[in-house]
Protein backbone atom coordinates (compact mmCIF):
# COMPACT_ATOMS: atom_id res chain seq x y z
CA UNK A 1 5.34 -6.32 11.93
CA UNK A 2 5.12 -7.12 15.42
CA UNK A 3 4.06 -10.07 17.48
CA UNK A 4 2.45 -10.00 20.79
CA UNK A 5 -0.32 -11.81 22.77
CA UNK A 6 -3.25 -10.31 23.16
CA UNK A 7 -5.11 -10.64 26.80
CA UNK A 8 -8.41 -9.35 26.05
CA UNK A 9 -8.80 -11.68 23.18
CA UNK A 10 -6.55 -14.49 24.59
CA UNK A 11 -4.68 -14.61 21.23
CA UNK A 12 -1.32 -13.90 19.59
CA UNK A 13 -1.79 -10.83 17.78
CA UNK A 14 0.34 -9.73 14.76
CA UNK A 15 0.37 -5.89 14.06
CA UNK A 16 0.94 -4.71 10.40
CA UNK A 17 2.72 -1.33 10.31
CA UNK A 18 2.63 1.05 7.00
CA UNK A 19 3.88 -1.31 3.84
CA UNK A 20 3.73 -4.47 5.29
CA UNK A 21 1.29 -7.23 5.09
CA UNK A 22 0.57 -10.60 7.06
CA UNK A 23 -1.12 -13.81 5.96
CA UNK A 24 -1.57 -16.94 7.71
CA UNK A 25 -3.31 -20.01 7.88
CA UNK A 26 -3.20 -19.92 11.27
CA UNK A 27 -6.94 -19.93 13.24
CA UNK A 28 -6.67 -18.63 16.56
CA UNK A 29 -4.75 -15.43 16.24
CA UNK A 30 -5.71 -11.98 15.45
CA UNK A 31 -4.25 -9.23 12.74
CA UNK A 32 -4.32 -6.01 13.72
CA UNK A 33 -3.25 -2.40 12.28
CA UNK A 34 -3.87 0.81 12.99
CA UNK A 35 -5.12 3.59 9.64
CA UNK A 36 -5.35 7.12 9.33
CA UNK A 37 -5.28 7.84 5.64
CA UNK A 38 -3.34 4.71 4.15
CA UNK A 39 -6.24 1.56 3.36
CA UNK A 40 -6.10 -2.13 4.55
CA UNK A 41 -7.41 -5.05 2.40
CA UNK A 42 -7.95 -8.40 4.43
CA UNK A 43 -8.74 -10.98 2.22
CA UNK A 44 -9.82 -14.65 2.81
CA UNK A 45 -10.29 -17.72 0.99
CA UNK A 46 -12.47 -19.40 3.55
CA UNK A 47 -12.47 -22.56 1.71
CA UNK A 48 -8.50 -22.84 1.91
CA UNK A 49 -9.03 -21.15 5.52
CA UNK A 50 -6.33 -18.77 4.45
CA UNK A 51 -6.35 -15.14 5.04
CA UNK A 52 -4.23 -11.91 4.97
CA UNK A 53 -4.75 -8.19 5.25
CA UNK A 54 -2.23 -5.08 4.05
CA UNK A 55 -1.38 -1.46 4.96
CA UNK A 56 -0.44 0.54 2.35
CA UNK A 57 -0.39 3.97 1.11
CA UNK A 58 -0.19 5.57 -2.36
CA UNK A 59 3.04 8.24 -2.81
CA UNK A 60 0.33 10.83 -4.38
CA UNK A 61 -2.97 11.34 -5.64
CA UNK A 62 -4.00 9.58 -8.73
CA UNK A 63 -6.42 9.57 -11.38
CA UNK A 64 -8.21 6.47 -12.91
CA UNK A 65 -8.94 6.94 -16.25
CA UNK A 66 -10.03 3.09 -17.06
CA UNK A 67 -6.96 2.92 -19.16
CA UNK A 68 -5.27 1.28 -16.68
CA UNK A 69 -3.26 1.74 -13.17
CA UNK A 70 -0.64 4.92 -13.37
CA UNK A 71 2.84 4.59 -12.37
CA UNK A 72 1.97 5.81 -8.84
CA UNK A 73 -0.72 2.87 -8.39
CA UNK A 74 2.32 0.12 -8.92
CA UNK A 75 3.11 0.53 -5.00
CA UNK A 76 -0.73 -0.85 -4.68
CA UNK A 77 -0.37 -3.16 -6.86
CA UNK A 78 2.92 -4.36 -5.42
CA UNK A 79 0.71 -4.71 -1.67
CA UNK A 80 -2.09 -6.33 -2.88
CA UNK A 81 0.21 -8.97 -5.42
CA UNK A 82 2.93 -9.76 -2.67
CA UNK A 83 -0.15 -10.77 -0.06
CA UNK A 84 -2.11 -12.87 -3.07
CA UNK A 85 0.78 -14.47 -3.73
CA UNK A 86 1.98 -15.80 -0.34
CA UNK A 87 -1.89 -16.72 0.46
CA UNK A 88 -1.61 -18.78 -2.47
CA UNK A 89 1.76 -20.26 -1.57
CA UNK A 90 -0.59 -21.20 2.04
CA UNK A 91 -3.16 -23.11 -0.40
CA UNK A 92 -5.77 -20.10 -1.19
CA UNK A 93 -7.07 -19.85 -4.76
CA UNK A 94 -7.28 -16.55 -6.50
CA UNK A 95 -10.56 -17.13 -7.83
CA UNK A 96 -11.97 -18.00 -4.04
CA UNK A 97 -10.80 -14.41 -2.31
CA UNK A 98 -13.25 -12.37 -1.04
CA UNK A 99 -12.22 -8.84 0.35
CA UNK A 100 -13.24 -6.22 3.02
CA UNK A 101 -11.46 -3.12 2.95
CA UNK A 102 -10.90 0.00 5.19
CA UNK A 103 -9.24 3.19 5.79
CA UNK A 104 -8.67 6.48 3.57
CA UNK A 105 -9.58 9.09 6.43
CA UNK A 106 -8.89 12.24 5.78
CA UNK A 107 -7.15 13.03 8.99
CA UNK A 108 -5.88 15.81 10.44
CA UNK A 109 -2.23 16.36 8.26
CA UNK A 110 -2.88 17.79 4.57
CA UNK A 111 -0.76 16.24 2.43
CA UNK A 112 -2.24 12.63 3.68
CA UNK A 113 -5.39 13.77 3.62
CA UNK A 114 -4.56 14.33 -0.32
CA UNK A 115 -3.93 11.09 -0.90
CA UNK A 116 -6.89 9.38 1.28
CA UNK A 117 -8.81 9.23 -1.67
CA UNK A 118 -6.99 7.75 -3.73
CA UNK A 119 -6.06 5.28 -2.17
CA UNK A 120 -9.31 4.18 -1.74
CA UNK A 121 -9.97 4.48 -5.25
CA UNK A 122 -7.20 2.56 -6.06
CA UNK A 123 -8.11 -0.25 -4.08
CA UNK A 124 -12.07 -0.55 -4.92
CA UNK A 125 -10.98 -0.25 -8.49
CA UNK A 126 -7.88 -3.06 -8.37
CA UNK A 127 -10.07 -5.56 -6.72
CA UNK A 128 -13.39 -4.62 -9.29
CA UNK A 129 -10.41 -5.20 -12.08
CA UNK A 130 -9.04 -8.21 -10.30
CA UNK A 131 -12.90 -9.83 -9.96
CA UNK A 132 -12.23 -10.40 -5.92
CA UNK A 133 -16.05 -9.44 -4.45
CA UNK A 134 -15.88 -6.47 -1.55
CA UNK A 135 -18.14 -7.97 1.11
CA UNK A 136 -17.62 -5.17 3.06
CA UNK A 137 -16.32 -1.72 3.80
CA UNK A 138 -15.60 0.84 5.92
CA UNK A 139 -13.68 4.52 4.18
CA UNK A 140 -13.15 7.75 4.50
CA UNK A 141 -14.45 10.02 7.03
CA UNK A 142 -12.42 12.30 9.55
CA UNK A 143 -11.25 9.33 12.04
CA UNK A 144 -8.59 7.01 12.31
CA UNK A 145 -8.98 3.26 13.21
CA UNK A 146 -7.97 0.19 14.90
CA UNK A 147 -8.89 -2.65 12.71
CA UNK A 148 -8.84 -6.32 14.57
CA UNK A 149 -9.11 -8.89 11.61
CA UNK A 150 -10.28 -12.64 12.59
CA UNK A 151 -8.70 -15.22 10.31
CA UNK A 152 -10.59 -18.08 11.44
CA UNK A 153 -13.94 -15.95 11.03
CA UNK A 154 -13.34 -13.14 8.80
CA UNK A 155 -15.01 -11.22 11.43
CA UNK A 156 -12.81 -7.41 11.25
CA UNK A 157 -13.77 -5.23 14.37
CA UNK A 158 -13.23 -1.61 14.53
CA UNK A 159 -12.63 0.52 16.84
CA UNK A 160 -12.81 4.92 15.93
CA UNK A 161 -9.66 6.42 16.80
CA UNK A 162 -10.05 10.65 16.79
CA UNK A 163 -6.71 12.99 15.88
CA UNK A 164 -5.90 13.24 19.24
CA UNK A 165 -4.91 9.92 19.52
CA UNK A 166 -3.78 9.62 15.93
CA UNK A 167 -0.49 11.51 16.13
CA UNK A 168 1.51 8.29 16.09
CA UNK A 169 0.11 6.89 13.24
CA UNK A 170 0.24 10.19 11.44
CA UNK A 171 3.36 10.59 12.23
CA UNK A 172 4.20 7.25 11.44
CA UNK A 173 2.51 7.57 7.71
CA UNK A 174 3.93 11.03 6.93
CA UNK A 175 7.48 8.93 7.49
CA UNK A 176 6.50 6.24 5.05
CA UNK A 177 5.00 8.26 2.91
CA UNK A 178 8.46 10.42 2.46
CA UNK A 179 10.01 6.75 2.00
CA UNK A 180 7.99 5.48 -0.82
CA UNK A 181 8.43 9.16 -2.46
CA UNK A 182 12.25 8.66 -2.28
CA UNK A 183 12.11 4.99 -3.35
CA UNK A 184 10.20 6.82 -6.54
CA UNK A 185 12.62 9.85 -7.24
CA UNK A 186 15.56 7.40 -7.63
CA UNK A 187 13.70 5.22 -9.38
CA UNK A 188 13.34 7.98 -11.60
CA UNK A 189 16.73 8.51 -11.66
CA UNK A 190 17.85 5.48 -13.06
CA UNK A 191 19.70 5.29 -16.18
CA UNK A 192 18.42 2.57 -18.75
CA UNK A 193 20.73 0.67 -21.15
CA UNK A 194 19.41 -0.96 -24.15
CA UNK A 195 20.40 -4.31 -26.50
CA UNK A 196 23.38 -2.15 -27.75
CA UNK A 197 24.98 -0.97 -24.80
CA UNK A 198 23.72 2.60 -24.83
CA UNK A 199 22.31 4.83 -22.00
CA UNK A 200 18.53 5.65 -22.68
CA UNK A 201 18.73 8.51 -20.88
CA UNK A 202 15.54 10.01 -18.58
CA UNK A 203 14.57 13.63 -19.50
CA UNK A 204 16.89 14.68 -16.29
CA UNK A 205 19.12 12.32 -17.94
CA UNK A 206 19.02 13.85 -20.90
CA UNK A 207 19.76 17.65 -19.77
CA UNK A 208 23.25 17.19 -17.74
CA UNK A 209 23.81 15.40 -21.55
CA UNK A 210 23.87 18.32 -22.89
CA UNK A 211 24.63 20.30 -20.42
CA UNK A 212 28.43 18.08 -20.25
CA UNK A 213 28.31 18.31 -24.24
CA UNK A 214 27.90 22.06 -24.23
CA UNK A 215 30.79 21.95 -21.50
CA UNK A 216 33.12 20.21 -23.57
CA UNK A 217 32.09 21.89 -26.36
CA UNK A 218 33.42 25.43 -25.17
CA UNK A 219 36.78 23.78 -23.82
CA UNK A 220 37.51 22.39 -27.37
CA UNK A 221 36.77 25.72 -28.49
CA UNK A 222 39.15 27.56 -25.62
């Protein structure tokens, strides 16, 4: 995140980059951020005059089913719980959030353009589950934008950014997107002990087992 003041709007402005978030309970400043595929939720409990928005980005495309989030949807889950939480820390209550929510173009790089969708999808259907009301919206499309979120009114301006002056942020959301794919494959990676001590192995896991049994295997027989 990055702090600067802002002359046209004679305020400190905070910009969220890709997998960060910002909430404050702070009036006269602005949050800004700028999307190509990944989605921003700004939420606001205008009671507790409390407010946050996100910026975050799914590692692939997902499918709801109704059964519940997939393992793919936790890095949603993990933006939209971290901001909740430190709202509520500033005084907001859960029950009082209501949400407007952006982003998801399909922009000019394929493999974010894959995941635009879903990551709208994701986040209509965690705040539908979650019972936080979308007031309003603005997703998909072909453009980028420049969101400028208003704690103190809710008010979110945009402002239509075309691929020509969206290679930073693509470039910039290809890079986190590789991140949170990395932060998944050694995740995946991980070896799991249980109550007694022993490795529950993954199904990679489970083939150099074999493959280190078979090894030792034809020594003993050498």
């Amino acid at each position: 995140m990055k702090k600067t003041f802002n002359r046209k709007f004679n305020r400190c402005m905070y910009e969220v980059f890709a997998g960060d978030y910002y909430a404050t309970g702070e009036k006269d400043v602005v949050i800004s951020t700028l999307l190509g595929s990944c989605v921003s939720v700004c939420l606001m409990d205008a009671a507790a005059g409390v407010a946050g928005l996100n910026h975050f980005m799914l590692p692939r495309r997902i499918s709801l089913n109704g059964t519940g989030f997939s393992d793919d949807a936790r890095y949603g889950v993990h933006a939209m719980e971290i901001m909740i939480t430190r709202m509520m820390e500033l005084g907001a209550w859960r029950n009082n959030l209501q949400a407007k929510v952006f982003g998801g173009g399909r922009v000019m790089d394929t493999v974010l353009s894959n995941v635009a969708q879903s990551n709208i999808d994701f986040a209509l259907a965690y705040l539908e589950t979650e019972g936080i009301p979308v007031v309003a919206s603005d997703l998909g499309g072909r453009e980028g934008r420049k969101l400028f979120f208003f704690p103190d009114t809710f008010a979110v301006y945009i402002k239509r950014i075309g691929n020509e002056r969206l290679q930073s942020a693509v470039l910039f959301e290809k890079r986190f997107l590789h991140q949170v794919r990395q932060q998944q494959q050694q995740a995946s990676e991980l070896i799991i002990f249980n109550e007694n001590g022993k490795a529950k192995e993954n199904e990679k896991g489970s083939s150099i087992g074999r493959a280190e049994q078979s090894k030792q295997s034809s020594q003993n027989s050498g």
